[in-house]
C-alpha atoms as a PDB file:
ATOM      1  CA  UNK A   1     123.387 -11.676  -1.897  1.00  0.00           C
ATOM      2  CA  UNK A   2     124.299 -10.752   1.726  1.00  0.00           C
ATOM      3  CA  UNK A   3     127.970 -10.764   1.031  1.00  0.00           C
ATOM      4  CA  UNK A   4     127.265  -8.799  -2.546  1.00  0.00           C
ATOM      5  CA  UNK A   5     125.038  -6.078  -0.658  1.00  0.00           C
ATOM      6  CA  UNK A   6     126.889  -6.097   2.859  1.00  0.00           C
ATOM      7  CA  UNK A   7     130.161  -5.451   1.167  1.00  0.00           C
ATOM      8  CA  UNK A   8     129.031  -3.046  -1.343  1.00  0.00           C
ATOM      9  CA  UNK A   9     130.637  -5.334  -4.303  1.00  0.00           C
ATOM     10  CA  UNK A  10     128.632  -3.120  -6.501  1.00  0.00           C
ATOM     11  CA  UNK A  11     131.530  -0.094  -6.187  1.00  0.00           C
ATOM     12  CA  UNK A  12     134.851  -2.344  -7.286  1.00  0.00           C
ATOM     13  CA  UNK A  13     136.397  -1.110 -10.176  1.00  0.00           C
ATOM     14  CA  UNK A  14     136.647  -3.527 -13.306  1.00  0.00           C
ATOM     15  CA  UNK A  15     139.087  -5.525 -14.283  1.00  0.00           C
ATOM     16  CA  UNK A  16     141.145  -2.575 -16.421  1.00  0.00           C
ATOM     17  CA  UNK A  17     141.250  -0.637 -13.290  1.00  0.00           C
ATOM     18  CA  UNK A  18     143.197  -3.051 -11.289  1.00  0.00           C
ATOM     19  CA  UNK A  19     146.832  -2.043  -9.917  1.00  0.00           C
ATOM     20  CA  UNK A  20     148.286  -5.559 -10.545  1.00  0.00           C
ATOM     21  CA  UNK A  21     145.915  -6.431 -13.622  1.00  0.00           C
ATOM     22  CA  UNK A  22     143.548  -9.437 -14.278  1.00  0.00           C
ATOM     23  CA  UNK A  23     145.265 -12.147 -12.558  1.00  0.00           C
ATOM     24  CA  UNK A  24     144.125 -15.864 -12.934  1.00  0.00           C
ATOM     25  CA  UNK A  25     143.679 -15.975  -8.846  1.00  0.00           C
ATOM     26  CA  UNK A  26     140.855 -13.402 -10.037  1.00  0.00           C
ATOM     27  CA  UNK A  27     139.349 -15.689 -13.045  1.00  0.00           C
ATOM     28  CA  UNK A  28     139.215 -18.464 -10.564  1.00  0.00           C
ATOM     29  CA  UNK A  29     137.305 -16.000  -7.508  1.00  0.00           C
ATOM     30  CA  UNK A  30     134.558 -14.951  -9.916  1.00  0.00           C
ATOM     31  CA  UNK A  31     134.266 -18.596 -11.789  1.00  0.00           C
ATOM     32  CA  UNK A  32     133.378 -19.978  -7.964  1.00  0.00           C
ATOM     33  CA  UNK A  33     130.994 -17.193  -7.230  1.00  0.00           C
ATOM     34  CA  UNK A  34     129.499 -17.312 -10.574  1.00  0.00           C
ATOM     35  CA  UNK A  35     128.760 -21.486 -10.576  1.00  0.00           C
ATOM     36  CA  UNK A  36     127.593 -20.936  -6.488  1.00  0.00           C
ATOM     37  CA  UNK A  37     125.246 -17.903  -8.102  1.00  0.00           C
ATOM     38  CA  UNK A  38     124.128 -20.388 -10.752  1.00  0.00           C
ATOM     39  CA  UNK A  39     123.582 -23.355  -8.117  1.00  0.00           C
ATOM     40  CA  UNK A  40     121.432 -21.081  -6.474  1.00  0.00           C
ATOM     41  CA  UNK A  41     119.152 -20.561  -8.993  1.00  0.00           C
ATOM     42  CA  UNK A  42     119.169 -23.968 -10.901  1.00  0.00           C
ATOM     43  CA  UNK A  43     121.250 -26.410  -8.521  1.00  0.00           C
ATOM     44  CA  UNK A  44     117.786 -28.257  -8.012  1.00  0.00           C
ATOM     45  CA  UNK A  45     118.219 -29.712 -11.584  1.00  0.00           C
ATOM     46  CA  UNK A  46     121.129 -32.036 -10.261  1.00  0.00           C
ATOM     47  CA  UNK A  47     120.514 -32.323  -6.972  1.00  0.00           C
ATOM     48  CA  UNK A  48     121.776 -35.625  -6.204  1.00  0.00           C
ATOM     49  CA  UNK A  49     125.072 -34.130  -6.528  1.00  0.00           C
ATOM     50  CA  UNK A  50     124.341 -31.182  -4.471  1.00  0.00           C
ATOM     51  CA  UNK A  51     125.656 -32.524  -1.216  1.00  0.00           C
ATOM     52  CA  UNK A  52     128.569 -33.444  -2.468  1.00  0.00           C
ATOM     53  CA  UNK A  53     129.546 -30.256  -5.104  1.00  0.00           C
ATOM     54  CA  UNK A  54     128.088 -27.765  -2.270  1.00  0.00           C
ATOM     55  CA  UNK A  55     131.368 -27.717  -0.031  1.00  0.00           C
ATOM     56  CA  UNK A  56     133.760 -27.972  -3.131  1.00  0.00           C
ATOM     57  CA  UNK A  57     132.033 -24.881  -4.674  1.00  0.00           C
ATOM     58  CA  UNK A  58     132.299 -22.674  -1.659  1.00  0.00           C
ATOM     59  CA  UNK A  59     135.740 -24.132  -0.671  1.00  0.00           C
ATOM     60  CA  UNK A  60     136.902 -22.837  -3.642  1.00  0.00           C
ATOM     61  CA  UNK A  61     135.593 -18.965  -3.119  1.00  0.00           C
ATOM     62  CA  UNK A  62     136.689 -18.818   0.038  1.00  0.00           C
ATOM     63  CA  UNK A  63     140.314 -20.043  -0.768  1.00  0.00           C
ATOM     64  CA  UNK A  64     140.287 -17.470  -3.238  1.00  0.00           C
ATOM     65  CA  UNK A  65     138.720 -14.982  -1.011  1.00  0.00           C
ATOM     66  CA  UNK A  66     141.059 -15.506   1.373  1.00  0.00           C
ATOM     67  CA  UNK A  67     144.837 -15.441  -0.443  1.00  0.00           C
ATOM     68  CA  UNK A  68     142.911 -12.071  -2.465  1.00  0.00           C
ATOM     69  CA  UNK A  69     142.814 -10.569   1.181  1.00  0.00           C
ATOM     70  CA  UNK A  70     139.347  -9.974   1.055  1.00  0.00           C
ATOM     71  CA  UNK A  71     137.749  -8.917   3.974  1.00  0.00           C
ATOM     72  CA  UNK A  72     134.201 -11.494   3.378  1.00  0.00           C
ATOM     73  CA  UNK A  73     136.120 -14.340   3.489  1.00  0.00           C
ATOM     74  CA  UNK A  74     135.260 -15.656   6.844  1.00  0.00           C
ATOM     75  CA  UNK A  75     131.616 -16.006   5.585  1.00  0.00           C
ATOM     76  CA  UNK A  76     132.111 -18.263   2.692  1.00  0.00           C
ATOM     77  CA  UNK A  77     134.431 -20.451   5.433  1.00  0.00           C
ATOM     78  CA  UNK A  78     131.472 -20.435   7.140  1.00  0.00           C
ATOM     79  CA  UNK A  79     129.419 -21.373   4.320  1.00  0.00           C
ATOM     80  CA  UNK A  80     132.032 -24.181   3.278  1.00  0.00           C
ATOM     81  CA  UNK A  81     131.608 -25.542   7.163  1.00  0.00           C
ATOM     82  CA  UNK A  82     127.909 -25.810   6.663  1.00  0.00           C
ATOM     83  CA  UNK A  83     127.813 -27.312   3.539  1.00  0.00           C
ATOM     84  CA  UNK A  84     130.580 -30.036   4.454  1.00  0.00           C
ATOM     85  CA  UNK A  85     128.575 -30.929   7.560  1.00  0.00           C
ATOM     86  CA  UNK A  86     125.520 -31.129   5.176  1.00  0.00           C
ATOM     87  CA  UNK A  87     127.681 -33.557   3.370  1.00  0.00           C
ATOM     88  CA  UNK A  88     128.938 -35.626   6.406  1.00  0.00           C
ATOM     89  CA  UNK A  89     124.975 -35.787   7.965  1.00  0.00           C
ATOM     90  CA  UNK A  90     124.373 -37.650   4.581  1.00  0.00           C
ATOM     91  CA  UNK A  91     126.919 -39.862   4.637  1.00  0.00           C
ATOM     92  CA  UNK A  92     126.729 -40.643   8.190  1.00  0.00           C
ATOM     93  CA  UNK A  93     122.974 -41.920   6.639  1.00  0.00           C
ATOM     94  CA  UNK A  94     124.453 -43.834   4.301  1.00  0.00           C
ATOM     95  CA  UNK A  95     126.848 -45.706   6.275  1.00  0.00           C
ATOM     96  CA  UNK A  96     123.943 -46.271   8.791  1.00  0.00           C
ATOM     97  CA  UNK A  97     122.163 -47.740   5.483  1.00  0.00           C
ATOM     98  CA  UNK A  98     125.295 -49.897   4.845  1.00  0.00           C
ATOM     99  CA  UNK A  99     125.445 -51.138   8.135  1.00  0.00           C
ATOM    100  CA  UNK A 100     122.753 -52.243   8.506  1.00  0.00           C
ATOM    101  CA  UNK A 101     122.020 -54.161   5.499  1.00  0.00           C
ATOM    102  CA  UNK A 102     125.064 -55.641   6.263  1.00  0.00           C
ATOM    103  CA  UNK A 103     123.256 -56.822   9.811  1.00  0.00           C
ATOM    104  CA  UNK A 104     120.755 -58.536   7.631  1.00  0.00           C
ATOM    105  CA  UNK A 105     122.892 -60.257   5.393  1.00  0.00           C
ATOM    106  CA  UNK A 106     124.757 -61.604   8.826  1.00  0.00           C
ATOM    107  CA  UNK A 107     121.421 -62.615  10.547  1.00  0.00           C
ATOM    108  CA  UNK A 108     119.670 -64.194   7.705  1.00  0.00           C
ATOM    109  CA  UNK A 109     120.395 -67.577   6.935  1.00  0.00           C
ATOM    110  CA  UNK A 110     122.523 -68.203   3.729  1.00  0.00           C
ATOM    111  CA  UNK A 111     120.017 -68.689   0.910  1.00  0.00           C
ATOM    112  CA  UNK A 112     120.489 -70.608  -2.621  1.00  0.00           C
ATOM    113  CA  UNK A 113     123.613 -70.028  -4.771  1.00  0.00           C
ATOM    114  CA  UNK A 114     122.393 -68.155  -7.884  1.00  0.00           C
ATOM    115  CA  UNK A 115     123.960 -68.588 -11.406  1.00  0.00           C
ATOM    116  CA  UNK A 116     124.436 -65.493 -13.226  1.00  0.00           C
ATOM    117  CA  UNK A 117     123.866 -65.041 -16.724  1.00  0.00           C
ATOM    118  CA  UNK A 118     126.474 -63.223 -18.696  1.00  0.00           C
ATOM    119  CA  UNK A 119     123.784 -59.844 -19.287  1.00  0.00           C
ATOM    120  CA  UNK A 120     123.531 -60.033 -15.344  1.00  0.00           C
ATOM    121  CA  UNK A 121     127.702 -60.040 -14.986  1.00  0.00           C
ATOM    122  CA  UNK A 122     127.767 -56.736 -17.240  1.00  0.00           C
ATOM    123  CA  UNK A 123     125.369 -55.304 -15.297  1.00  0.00           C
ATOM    124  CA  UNK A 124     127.191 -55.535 -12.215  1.00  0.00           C
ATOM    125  CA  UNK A 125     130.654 -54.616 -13.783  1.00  0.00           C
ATOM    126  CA  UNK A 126     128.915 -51.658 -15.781  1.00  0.00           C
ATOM    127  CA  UNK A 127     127.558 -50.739 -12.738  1.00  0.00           C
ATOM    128  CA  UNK A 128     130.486 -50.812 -10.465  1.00  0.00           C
ATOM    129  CA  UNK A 129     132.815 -48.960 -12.472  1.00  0.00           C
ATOM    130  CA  UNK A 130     130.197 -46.367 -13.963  1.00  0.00           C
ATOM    131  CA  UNK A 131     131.684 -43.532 -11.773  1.00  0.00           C
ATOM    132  CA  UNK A 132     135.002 -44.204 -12.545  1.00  0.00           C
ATOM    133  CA  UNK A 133     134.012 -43.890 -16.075  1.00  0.00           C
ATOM    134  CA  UNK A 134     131.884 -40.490 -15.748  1.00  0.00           C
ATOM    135  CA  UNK A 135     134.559 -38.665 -13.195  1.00  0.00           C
ATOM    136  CA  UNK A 136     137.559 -39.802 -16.447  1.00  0.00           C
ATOM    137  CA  UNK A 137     135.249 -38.503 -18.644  1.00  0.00           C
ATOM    138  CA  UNK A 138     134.240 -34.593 -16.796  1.00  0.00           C
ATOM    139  CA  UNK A 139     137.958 -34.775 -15.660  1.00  0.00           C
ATOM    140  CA  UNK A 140     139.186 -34.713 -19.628  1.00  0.00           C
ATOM    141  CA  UNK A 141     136.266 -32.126 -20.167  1.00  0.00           C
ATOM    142  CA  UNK A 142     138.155 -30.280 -17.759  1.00  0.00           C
ATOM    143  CA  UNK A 143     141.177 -30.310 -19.341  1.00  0.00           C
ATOM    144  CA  UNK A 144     140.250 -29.228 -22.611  1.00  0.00           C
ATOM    145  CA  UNK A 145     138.202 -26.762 -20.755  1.00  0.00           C
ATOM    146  CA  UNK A 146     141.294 -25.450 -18.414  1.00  0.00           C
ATOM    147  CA  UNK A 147     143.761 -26.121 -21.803  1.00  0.00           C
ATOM    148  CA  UNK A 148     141.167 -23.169 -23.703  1.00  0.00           C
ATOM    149  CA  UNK A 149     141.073 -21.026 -20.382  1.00  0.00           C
ATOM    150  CA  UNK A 150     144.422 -20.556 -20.152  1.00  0.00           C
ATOM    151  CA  UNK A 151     145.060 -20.237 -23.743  1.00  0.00           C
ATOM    152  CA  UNK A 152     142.790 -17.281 -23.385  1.00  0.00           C
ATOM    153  CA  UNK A 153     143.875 -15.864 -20.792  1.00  0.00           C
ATOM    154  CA  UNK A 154     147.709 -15.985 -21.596  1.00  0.00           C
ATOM    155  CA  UNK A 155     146.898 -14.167 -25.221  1.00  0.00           C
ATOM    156  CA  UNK A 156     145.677 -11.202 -23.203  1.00  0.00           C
ATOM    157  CA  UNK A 157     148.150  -7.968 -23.682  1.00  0.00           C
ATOM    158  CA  UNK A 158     149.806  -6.620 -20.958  1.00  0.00           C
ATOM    159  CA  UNK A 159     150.122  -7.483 -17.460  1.00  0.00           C
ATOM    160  CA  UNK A 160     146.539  -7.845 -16.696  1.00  0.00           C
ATOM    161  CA  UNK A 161     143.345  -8.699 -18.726  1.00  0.00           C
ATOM    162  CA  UNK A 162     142.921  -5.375 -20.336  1.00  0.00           C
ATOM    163  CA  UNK A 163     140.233  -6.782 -23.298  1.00  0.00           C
ATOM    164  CA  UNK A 164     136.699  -7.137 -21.198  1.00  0.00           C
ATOM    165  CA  UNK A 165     135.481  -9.639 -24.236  1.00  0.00           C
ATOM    166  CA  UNK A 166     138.388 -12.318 -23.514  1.00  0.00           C
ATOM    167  CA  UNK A 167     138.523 -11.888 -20.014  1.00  0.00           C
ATOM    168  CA  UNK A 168     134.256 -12.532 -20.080  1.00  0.00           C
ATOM    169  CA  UNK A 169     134.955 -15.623 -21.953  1.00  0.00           C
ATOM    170  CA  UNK A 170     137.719 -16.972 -19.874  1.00  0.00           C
ATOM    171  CA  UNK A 171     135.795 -16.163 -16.661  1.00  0.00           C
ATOM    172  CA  UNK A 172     132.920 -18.366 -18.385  1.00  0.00           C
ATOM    173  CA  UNK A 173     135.018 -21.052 -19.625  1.00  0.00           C
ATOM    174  CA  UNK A 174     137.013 -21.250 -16.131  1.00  0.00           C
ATOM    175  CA  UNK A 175     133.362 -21.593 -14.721  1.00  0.00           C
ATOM    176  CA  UNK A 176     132.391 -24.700 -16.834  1.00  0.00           C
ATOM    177  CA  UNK A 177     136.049 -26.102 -16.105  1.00  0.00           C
ATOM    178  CA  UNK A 178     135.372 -26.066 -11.993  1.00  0.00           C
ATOM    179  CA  UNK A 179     132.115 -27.525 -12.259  1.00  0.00           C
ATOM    180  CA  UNK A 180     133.588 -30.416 -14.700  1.00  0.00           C
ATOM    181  CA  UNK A 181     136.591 -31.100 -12.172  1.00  0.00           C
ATOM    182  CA  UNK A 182     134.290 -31.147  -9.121  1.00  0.00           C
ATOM    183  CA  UNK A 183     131.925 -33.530 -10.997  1.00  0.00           C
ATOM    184  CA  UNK A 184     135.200 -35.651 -12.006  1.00  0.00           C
ATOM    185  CA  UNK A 185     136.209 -35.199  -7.976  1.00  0.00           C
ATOM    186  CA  UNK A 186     132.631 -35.931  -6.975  1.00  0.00           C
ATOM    187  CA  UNK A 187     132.282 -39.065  -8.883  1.00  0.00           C
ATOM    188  CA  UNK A 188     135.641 -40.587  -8.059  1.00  0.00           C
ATOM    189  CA  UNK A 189     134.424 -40.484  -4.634  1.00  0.00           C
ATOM    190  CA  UNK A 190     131.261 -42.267  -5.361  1.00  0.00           C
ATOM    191  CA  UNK A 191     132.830 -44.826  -6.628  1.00  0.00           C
ATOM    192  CA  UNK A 192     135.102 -45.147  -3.527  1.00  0.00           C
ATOM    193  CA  UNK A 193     132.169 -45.434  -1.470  1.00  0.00           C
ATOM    194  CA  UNK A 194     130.384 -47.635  -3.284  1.00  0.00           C
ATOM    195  CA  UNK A 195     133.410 -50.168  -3.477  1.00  0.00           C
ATOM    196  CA  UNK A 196     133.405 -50.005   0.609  1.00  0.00           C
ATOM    197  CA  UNK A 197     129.781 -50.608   0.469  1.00  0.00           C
ATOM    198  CA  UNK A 198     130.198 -53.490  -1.732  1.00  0.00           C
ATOM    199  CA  UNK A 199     132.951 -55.036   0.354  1.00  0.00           C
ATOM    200  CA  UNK A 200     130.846 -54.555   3.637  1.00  0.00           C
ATOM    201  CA  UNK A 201     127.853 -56.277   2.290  1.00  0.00           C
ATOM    202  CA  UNK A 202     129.048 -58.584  -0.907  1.00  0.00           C
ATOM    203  CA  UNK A 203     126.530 -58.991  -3.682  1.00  0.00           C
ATOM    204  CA  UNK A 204     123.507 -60.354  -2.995  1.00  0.00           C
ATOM    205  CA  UNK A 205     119.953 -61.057  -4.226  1.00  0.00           C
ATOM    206  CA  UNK A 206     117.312 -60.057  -2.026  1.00  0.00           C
ATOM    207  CA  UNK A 207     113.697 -61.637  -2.097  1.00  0.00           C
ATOM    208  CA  UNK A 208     110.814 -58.968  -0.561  1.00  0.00           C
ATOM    209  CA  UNK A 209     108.414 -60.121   1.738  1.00  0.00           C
ATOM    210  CA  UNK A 210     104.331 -58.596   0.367  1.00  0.00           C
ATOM    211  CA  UNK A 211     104.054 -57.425   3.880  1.00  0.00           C
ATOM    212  CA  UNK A 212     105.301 -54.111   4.619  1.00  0.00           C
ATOM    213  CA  UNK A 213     109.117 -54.828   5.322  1.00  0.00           C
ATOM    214  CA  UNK A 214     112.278 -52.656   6.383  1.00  0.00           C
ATOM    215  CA  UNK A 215     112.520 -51.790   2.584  1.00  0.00           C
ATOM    216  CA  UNK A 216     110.627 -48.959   1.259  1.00  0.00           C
ATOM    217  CA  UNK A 217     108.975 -49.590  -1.904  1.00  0.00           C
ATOM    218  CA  UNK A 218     111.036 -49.975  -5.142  1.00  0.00           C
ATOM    219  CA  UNK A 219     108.577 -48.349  -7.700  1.00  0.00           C
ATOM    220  CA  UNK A 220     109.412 -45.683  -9.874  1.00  0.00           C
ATOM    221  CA  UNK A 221     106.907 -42.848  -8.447  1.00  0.00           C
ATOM    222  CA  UNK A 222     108.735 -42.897  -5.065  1.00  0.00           C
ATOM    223  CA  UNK A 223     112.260 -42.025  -6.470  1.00  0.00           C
ATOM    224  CA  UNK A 224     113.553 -40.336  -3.476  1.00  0.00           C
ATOM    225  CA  UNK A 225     113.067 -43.373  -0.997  1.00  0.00           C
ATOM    226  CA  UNK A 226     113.446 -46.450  -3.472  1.00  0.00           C
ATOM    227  CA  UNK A 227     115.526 -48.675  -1.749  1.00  0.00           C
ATOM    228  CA  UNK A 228     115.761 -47.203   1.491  1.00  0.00           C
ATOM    229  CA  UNK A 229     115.855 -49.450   4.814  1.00  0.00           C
ATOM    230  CA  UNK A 230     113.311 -48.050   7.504  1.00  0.00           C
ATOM    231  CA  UNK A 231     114.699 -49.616  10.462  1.00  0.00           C
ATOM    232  CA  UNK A 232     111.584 -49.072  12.579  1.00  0.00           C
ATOM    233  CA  UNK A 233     109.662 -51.483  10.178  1.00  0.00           C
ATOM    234  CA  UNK A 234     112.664 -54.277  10.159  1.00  0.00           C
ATOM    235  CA  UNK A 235     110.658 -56.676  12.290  1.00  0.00           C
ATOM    236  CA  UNK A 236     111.049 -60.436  12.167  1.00  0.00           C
ATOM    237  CA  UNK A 237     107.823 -61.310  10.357  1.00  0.00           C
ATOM    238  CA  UNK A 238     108.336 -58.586   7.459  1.00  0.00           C
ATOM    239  CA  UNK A 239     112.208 -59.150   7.432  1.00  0.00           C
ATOM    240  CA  UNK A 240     113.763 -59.469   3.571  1.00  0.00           C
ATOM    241  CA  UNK A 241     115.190 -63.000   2.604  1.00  0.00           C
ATOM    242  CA  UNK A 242     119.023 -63.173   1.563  1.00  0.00           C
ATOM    243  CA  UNK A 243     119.591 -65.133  -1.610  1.00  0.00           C
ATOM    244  CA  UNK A 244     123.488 -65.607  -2.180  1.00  0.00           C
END
């Protein structure tokens, strides 16, 4: 809104004014600010992603921004920079996480060997490689999604897009095509980071003391810290037991 008022975006011409036409760098500038407008005003809906899609959204504007010339691109940088070190303050809390249930799994005595049942196997195979799986399936979304955006936007007459109908739906389709290739981007790292976790710490079955232990409680109604290791309350009395 800053950048939209500040700037005056409000007096640009429209697309059928341009000197050089619609070009495609301009379906890609107003796809990013449209889907960092949208995140805006619904982004809470998915916001486990958030931290990660943040600094590919506004990456992408000002890249745009800045080979159109424009004159605001130094503030989406600038909003890029804070979302990425949003991003790194998260992961630097989840490889404190890591770390340190990788400390109890070193200090803990080795526990009994446990025999998996073949439902148990799936469910750690489904679960390792369920990232993999989502980020192939947005990144063919966003191929059919870039295949019709282009297909659009090359059956547009003359030099630039001079029919506001197409270049409305390519703009929206080219939109739905970012999002789906950060998601795809997004997801492949997850599942890098959880196959470092996993070879940091190695599978294990963990037994929780009653006592209030370094492990916050694993019920449903407390979503946002299930799982969570409060270091402050790893003490030797409430400490977890490690069963291999």
């Amino acid at each position: 809104m800053g950048i939209y008022a500040g700037f005056r975006r409000w007096e640009d011409s429209g697309p059928s004014d341009r000197v050089s036409g619609y070009t495609l760098l301009d379906v890609l500038d107003i796809a990013g600010i449209g889907l960092v407008v949208a995140f805006s005003a619904v982004g809470w809906l998915i916001y486990r992603f958030n931290h990660g899609l943040a600094p590919l959204m506004l990456g992408l504007v000002a890249m745009t921004q800045t080979m159109e010339s424009r004159t605001e691109a130094p503030f989406w940088w600038l909003g890029a920079l804070f979302a990425s070190l949003w991003a790194l303050l998260d992961s630097g809390f989840m490889l404190r996480q890591t770390l340190h249930l990788r400390g109890l799994v070193r200090d803990l005595s080795p526990g009994t060997a446990l025999r998996l049942t073949e439902d148990s196997r799936y469910q750690l195979r489904f679960g390792t490689g369920v990232n993999l799986m989502l980020a192939i399936a947005w990144w063919l979304l966003a191929a059919v999604l870039w295949w019709i955006t282009l297909r659009i936007f090359n059956s547009m007459p003359g030099p630039g897009a001079a029919d506001p109908e197409r270049s409305w739906w390519s703009d929206s389709l080219a939109s739905a095509a970012v999002l789906a290739s950060a998601m795809g981007c997004y997801l492949l790292l997850r599942f890098t980071l959880g196959g470092v976790a996993r070879s940091l710490t190695g599978v294990h079955a963990w037994q929780l003391p009653a006592v209030p232990g370094p492990v916050a409680e694993l019920s449903p109604e407390s979503d946002l810290e299930a799982g969570m290791i409060d270091v402050g309350r790893d003490t030797a009395e409430a400490r977890c037991i490690c069963v291999t």
